[in-house]
C-alpha atoms as a PDB file:
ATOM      1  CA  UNK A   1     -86.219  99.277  91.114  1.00  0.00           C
ATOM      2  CA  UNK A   2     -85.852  97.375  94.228  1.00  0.00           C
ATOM      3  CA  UNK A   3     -85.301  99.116  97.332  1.00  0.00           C
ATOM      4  CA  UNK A   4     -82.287  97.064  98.318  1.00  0.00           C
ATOM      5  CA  UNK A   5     -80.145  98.692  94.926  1.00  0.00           C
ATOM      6  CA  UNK A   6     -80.552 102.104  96.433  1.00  0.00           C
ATOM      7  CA  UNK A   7     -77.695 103.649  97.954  1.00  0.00           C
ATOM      8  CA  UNK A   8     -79.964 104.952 101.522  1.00  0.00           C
ATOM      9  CA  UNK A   9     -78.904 107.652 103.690  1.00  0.00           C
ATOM     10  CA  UNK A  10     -80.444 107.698 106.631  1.00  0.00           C
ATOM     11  CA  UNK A  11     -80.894 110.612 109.453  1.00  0.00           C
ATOM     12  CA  UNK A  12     -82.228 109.959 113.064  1.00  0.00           C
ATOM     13  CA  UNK A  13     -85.253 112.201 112.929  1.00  0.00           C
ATOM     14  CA  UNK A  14     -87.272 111.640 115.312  1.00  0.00           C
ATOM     15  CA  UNK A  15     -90.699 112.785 115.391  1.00  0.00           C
ATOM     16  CA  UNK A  16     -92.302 111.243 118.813  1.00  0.00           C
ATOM     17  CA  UNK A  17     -95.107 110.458 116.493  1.00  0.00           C
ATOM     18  CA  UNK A  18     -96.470 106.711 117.076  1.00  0.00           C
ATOM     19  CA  UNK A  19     -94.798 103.967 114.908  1.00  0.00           C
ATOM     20  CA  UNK A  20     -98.189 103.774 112.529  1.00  0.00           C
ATOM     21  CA  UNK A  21     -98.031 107.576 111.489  1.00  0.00           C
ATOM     22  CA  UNK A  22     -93.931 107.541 111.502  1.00  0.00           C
ATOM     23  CA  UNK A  23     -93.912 104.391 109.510  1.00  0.00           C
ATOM     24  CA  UNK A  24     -96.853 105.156 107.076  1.00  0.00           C
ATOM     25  CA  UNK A  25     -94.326 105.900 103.655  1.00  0.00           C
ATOM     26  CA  UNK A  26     -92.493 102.556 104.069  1.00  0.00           C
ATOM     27  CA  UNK A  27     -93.391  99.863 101.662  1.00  0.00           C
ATOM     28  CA  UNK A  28     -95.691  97.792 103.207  1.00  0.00           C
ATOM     29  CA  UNK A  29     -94.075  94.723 103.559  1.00  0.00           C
ATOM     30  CA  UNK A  30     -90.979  96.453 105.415  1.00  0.00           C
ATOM     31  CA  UNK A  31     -93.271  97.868 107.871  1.00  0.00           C
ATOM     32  CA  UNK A  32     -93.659  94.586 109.879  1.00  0.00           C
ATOM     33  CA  UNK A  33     -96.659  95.487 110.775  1.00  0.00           C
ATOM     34  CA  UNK A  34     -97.522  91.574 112.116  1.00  0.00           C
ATOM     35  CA  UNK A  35     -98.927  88.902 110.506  1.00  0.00           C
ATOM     36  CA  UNK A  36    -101.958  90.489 109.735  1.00  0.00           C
ATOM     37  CA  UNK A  37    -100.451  92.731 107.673  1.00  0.00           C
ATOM     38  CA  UNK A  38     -97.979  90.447 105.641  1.00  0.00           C
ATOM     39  CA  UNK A  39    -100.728  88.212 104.904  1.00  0.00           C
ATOM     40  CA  UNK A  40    -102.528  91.353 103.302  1.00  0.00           C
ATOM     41  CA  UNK A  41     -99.639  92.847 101.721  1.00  0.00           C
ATOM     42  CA  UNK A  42     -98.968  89.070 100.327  1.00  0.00           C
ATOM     43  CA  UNK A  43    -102.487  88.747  99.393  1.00  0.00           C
ATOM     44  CA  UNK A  44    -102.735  92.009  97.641  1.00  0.00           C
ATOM     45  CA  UNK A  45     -99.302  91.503  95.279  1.00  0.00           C
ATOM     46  CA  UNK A  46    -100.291  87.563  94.452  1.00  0.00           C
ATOM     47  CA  UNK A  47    -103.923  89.046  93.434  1.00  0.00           C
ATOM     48  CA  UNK A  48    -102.195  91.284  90.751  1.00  0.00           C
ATOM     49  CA  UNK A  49    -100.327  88.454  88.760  1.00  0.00           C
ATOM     50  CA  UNK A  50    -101.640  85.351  86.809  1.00  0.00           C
ATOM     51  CA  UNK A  51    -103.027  82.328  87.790  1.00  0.00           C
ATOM     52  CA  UNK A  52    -100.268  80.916  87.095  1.00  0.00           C
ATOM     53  CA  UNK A  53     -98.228  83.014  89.421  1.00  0.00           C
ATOM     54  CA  UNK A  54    -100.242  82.461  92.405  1.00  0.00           C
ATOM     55  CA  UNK A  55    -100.172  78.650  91.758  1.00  0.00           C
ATOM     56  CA  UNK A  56     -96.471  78.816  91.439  1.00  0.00           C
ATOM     57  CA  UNK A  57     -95.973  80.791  95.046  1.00  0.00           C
ATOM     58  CA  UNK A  58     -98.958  77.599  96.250  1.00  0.00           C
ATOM     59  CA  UNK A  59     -96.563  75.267  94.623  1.00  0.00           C
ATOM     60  CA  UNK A  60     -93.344  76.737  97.257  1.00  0.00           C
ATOM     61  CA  UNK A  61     -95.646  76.622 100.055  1.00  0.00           C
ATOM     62  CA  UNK A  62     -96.395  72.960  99.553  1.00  0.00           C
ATOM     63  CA  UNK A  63     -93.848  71.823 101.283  1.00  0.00           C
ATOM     64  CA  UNK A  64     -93.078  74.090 103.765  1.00  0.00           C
ATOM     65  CA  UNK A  65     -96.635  74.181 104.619  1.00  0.00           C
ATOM     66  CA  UNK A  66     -95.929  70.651 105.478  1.00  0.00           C
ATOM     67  CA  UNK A  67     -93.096  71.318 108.096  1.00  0.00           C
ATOM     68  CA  UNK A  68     -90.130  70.460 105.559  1.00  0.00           C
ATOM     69  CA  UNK A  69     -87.434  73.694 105.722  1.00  0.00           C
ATOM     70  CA  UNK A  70     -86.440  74.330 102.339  1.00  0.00           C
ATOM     71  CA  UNK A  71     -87.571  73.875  98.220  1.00  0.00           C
ATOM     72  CA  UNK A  72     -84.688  73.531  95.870  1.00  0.00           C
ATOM     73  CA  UNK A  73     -85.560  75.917  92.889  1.00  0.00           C
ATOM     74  CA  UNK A  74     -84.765  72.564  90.729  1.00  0.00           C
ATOM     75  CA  UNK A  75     -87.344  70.126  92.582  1.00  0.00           C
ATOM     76  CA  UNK A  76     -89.672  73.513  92.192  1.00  0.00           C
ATOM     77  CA  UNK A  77     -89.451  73.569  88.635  1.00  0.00           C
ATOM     78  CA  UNK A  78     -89.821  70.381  88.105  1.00  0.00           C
ATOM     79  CA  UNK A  79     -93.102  70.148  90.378  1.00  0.00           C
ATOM     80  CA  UNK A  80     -94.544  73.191  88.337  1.00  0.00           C
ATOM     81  CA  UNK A  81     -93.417  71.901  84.815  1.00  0.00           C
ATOM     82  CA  UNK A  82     -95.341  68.634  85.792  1.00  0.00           C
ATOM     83  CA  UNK A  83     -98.664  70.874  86.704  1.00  0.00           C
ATOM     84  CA  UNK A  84     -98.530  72.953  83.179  1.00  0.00           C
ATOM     85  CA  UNK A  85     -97.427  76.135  85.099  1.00  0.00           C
ATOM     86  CA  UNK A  86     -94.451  77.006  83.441  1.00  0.00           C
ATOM     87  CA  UNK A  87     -92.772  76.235  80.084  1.00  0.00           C
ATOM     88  CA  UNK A  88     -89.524  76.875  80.774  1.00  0.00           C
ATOM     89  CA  UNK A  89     -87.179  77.584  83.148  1.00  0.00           C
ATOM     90  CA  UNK A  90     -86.808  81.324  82.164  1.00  0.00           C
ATOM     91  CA  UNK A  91     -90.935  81.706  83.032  1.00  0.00           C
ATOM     92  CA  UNK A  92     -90.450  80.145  86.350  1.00  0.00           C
ATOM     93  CA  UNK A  93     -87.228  82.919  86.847  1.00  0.00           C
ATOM     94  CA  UNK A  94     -89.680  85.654  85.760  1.00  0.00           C
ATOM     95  CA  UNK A  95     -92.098  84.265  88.708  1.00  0.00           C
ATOM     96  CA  UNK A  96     -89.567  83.890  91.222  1.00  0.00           C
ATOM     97  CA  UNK A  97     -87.906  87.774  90.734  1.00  0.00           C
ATOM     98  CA  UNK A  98     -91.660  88.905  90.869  1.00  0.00           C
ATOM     99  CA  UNK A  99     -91.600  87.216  93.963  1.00  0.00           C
ATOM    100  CA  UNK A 100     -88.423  88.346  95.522  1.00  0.00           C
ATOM    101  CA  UNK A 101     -89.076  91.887  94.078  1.00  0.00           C
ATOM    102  CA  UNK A 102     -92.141  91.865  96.531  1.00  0.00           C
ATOM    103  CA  UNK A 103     -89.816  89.944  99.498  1.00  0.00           C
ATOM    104  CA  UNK A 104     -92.537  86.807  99.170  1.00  0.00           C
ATOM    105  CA  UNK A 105     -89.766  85.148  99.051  1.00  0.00           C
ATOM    106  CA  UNK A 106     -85.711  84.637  99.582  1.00  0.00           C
ATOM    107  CA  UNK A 107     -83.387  82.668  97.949  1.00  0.00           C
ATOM    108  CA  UNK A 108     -80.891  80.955 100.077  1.00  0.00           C
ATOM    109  CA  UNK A 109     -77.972  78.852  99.236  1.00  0.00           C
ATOM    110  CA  UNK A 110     -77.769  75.273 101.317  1.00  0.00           C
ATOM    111  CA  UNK A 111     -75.022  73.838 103.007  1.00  0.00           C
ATOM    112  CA  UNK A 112     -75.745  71.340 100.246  1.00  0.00           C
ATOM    113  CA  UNK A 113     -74.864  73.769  97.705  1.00  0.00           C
ATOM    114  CA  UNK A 114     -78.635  73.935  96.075  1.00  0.00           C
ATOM    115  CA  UNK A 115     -80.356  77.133  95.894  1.00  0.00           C
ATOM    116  CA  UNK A 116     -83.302  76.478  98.234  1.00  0.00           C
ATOM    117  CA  UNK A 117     -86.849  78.945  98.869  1.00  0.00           C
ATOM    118  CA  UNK A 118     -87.613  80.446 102.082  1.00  0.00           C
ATOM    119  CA  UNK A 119     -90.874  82.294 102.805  1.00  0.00           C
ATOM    120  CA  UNK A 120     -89.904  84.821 105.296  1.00  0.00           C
ATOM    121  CA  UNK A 121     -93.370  84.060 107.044  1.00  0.00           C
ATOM    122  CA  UNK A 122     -94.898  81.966 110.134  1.00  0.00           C
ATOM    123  CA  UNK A 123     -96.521  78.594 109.014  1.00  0.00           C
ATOM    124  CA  UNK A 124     -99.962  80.430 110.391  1.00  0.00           C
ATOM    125  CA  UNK A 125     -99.192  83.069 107.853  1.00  0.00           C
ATOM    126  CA  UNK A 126     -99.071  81.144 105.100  1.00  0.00           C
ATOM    127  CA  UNK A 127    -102.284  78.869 105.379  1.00  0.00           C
ATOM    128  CA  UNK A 128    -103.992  82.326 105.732  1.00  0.00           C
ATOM    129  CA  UNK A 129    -102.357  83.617 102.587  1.00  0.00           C
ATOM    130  CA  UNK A 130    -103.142  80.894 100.458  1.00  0.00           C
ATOM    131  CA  UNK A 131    -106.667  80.381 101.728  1.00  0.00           C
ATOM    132  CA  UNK A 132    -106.980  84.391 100.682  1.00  0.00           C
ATOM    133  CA  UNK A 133    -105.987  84.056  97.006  1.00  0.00           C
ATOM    134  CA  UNK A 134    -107.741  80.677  96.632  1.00  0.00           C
ATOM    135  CA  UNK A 135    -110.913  82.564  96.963  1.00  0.00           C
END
């Protein structure tokens, strides 16, 4: 289940303990624990699915990579129906919730009214995570 369908209750607790041993139980990817550490989280969740998968997530950072803001979902299925990585529409949804499960990525709705990708990382991040699971 993903953490954001819990209904959280949350007590100020505080421990004095530094933010590493305080913050050691949170999901990894909600500890912001730099760039570093997203690129590793990234890395680690993107080495666990197909090769397919990971060259669908490659396929979204394609054009950001290349300074352009946002991927319709459309243009991204068509790009990865083109490259034999999906088969339908419902495999590329099964990639993308895998993906926002893990908070690789966010679905936003233009001012256009497409549903457009957003990688909630830094340019930098991203050339390091894709040079990772390329090896």
């Amino acid at each position: 289940m993903v953490h954001t369908q819990f209904n959280w209750c949350w007590y100020h607790v505080p421990t004095f303990a530094p933010y590493k041993v305080e913050g050691i139980f949170f999901p990894l990817i909600l500890a912001h624990g730099g760039t570093t550490q997203s690129v590793k989280t990234a890395s680690i969740v993107l080495q666990s699915l197909t090769p397919n998968a990971q060259n669908v997530f490659k396929n979204i950072n394609w054009p950001i990579q290349m300074k352009k803001a946002r991927m319709p979902i459309h243009n991204l299925y068509t790009s990865c129906r083109e490259r034999f990585l999906v088969s339908s529409q419902v495999t590329l949804n099964s990639h993308l919730t895998e993906f926002k499960d893990h908070e690789l990525v966010k679905i936003r709705r233009h001012s256009d009214g497409q549903d457009c990708l957003h990688v909630p990382m830094t340019t930098e991040a991203l050339e390091k995570l894709v040079l990772e699971i390329s090896q």
